[in-house]
PDB file of N, CA and C in Angstrom:
ATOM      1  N   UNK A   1     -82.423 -19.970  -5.694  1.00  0.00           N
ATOM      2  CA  UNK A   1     -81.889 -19.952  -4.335  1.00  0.00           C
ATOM      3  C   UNK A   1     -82.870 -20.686  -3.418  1.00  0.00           C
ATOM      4  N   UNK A   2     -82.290 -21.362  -2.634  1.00  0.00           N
ATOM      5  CA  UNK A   2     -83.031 -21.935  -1.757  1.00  0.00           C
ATOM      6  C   UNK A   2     -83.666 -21.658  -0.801  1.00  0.00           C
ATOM      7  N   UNK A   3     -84.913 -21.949  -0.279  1.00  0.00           N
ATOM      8  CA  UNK A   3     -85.660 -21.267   1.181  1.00  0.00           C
ATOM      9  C   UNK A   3     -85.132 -22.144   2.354  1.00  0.00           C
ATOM     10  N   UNK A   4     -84.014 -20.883   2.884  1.00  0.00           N
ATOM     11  CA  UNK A   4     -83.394 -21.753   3.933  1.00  0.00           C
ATOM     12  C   UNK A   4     -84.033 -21.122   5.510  1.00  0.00           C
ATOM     13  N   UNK A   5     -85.263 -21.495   6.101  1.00  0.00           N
ATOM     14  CA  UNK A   5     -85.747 -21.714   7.528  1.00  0.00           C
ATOM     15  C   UNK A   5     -84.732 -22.029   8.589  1.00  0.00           C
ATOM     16  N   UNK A   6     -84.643 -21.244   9.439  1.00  0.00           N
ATOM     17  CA  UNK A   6     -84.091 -22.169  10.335  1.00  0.00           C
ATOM     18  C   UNK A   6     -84.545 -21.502  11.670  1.00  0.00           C
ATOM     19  N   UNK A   7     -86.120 -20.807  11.437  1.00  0.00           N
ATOM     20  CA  UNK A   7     -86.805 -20.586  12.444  1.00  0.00           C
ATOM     21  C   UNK A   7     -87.477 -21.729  13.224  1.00  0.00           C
ATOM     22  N   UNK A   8     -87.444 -22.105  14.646  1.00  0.00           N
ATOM     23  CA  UNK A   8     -87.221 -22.790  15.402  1.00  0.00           C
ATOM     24  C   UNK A   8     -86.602 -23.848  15.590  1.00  0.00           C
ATOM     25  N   UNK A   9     -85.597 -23.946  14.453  1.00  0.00           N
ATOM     26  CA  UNK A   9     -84.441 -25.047  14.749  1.00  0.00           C
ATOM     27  C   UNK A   9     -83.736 -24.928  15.571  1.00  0.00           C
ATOM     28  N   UNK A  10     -82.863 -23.734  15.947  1.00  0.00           N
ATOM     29  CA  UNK A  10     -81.652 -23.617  16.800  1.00  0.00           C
ATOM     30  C   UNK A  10     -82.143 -22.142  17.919  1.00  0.00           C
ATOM     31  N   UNK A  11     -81.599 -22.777  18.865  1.00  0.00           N
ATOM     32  CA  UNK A  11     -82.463 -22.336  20.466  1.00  0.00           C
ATOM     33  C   UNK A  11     -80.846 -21.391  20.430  1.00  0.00           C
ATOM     34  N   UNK A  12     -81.570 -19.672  20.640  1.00  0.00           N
ATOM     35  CA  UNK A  12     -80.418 -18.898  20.927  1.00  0.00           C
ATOM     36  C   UNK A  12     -80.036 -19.356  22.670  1.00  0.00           C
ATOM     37  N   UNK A  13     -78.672 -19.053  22.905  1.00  0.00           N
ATOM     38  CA  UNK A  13     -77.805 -18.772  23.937  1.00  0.00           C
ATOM     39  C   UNK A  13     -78.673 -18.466  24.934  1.00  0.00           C
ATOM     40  N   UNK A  14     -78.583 -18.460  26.441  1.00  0.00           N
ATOM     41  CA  UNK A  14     -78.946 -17.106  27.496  1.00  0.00           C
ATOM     42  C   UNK A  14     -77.630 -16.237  27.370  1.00  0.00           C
ATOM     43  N   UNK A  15     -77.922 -15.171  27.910  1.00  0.00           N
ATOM     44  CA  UNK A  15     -77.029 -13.882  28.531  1.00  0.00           C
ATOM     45  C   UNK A  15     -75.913 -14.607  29.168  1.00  0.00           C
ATOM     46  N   UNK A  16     -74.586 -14.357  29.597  1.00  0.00           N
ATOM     47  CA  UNK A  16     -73.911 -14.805  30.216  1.00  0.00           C
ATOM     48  C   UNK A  16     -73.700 -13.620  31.232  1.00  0.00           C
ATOM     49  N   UNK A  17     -73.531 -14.381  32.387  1.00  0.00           N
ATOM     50  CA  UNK A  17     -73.612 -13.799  33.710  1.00  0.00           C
ATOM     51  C   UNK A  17     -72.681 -12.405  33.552  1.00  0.00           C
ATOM     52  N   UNK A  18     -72.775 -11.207  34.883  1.00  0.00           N
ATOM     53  CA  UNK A  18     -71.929 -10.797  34.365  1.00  0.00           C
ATOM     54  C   UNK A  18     -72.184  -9.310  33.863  1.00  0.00           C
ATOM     55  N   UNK A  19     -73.223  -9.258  32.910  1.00  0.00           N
ATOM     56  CA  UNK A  19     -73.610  -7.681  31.919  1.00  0.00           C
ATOM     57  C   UNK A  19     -73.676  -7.084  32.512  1.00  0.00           C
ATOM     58  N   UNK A  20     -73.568  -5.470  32.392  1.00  0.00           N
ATOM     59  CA  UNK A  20     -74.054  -4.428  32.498  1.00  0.00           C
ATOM     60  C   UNK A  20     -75.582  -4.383  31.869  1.00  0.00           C
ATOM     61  N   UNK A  21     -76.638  -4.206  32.283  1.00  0.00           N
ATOM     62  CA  UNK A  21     -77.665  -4.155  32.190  1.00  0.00           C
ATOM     63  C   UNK A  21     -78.492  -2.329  31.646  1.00  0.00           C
ATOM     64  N   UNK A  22     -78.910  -1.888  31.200  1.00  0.00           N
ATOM     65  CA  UNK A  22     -79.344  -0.429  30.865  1.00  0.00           C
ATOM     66  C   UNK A  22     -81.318  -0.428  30.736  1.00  0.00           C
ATOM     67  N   UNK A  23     -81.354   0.195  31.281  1.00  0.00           N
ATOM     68  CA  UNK A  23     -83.202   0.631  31.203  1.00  0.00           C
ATOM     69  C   UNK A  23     -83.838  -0.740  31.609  1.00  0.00           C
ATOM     70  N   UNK A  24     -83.234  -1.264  32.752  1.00  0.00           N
ATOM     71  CA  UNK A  24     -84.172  -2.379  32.977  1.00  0.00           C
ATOM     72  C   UNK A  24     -83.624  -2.638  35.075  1.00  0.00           C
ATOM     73  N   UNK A  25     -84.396  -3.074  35.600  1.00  0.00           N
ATOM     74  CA  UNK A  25     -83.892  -3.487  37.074  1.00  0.00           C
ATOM     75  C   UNK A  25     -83.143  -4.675  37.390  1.00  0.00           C
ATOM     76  N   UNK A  26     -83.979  -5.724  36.030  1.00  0.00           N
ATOM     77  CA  UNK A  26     -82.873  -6.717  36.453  1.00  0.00           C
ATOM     78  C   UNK A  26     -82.100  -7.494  35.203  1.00  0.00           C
ATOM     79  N   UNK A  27     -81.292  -8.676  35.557  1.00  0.00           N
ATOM     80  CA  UNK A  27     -80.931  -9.217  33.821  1.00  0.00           C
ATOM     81  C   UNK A  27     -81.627 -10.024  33.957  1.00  0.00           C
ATOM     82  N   UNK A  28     -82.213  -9.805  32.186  1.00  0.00           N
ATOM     83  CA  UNK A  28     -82.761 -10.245  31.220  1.00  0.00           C
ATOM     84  C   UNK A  28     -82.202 -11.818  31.234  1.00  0.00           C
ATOM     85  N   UNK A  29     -83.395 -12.845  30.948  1.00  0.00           N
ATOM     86  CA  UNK A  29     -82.640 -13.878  30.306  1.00  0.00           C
ATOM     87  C   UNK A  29     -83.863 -14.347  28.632  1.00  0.00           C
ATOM     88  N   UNK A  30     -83.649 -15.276  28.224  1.00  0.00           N
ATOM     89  CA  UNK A  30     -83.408 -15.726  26.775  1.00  0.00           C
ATOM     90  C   UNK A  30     -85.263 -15.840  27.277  1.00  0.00           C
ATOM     91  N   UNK A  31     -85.813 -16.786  28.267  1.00  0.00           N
ATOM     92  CA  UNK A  31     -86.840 -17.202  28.937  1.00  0.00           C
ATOM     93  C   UNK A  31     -88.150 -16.534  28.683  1.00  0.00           C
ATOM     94  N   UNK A  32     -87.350 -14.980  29.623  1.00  0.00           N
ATOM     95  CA  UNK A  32     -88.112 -14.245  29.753  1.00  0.00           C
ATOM     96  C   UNK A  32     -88.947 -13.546  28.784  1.00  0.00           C
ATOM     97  N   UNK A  33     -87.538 -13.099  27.650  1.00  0.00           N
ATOM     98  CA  UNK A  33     -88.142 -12.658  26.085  1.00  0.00           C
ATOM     99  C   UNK A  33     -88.990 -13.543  24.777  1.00  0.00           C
ATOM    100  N   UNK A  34     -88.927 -14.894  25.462  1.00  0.00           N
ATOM    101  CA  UNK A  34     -89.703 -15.760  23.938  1.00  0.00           C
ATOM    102  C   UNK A  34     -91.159 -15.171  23.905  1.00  0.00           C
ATOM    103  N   UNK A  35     -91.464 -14.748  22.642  1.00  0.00           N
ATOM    104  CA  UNK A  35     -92.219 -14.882  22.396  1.00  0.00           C
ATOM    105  C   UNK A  35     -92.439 -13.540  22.451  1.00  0.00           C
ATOM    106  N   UNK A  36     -91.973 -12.374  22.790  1.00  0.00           N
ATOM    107  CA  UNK A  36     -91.668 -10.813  22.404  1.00  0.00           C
ATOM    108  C   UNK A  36     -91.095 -10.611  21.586  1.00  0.00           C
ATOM    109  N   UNK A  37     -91.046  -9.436  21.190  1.00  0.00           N
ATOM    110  CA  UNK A  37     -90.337  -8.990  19.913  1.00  0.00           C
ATOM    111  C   UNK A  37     -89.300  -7.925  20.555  1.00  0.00           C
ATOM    112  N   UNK A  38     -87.549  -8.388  20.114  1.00  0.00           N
ATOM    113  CA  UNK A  38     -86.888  -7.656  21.251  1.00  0.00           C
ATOM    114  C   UNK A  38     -86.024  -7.399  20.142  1.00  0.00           C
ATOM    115  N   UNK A  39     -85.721  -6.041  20.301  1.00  0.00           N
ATOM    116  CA  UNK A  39     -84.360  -5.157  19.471  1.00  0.00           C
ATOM    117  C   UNK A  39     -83.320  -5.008  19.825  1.00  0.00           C
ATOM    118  N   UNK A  40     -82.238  -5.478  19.766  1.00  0.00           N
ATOM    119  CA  UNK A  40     -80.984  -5.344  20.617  1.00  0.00           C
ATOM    120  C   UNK A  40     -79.950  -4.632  20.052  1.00  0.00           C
ATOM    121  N   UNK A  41     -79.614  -3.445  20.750  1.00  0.00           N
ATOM    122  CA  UNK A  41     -78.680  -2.476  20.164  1.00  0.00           C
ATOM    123  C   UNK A  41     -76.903  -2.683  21.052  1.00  0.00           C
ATOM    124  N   UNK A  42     -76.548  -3.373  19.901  1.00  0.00           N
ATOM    125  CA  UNK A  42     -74.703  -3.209  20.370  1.00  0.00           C
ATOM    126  C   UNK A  42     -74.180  -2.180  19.916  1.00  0.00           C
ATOM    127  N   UNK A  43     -73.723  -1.472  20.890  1.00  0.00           N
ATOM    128  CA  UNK A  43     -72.750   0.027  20.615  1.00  0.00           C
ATOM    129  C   UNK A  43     -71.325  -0.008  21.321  1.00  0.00           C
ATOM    130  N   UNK A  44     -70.339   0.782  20.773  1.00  0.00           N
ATOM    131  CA  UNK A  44     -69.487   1.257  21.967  1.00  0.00           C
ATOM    132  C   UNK A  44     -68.822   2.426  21.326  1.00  0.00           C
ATOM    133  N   UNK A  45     -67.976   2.957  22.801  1.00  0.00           N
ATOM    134  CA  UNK A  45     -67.462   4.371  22.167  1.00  0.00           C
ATOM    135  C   UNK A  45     -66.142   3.777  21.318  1.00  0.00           C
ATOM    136  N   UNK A  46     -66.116   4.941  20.342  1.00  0.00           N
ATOM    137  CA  UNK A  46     -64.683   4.899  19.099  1.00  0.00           C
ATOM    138  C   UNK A  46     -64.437   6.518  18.856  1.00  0.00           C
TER     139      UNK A  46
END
């Protein structure tokens, strides 16, 4: 199998305007987080 990298090839998205925001004052953009280590939890109710 091949060693497929494609760490710093492709530049994620920003946020699109808009979110609901949780445990923070303001929105987040893509900018702000390089170079942190960020966990992102998608949930919803079912």
């Amino acid at each position: 199998m091949p060693n497929r990298s494609y760490l710093g090839t492709v530049n994620a998205p920003d946020f699109p305007p808009g979110l609901d925001w949780l445990n923070t004052d303001h929105p987040l953009s893509i900018k702000e987080l390089r170079g942190k280590a960020v966990a992102l939890d998608f949930w919803t109710y079912c």
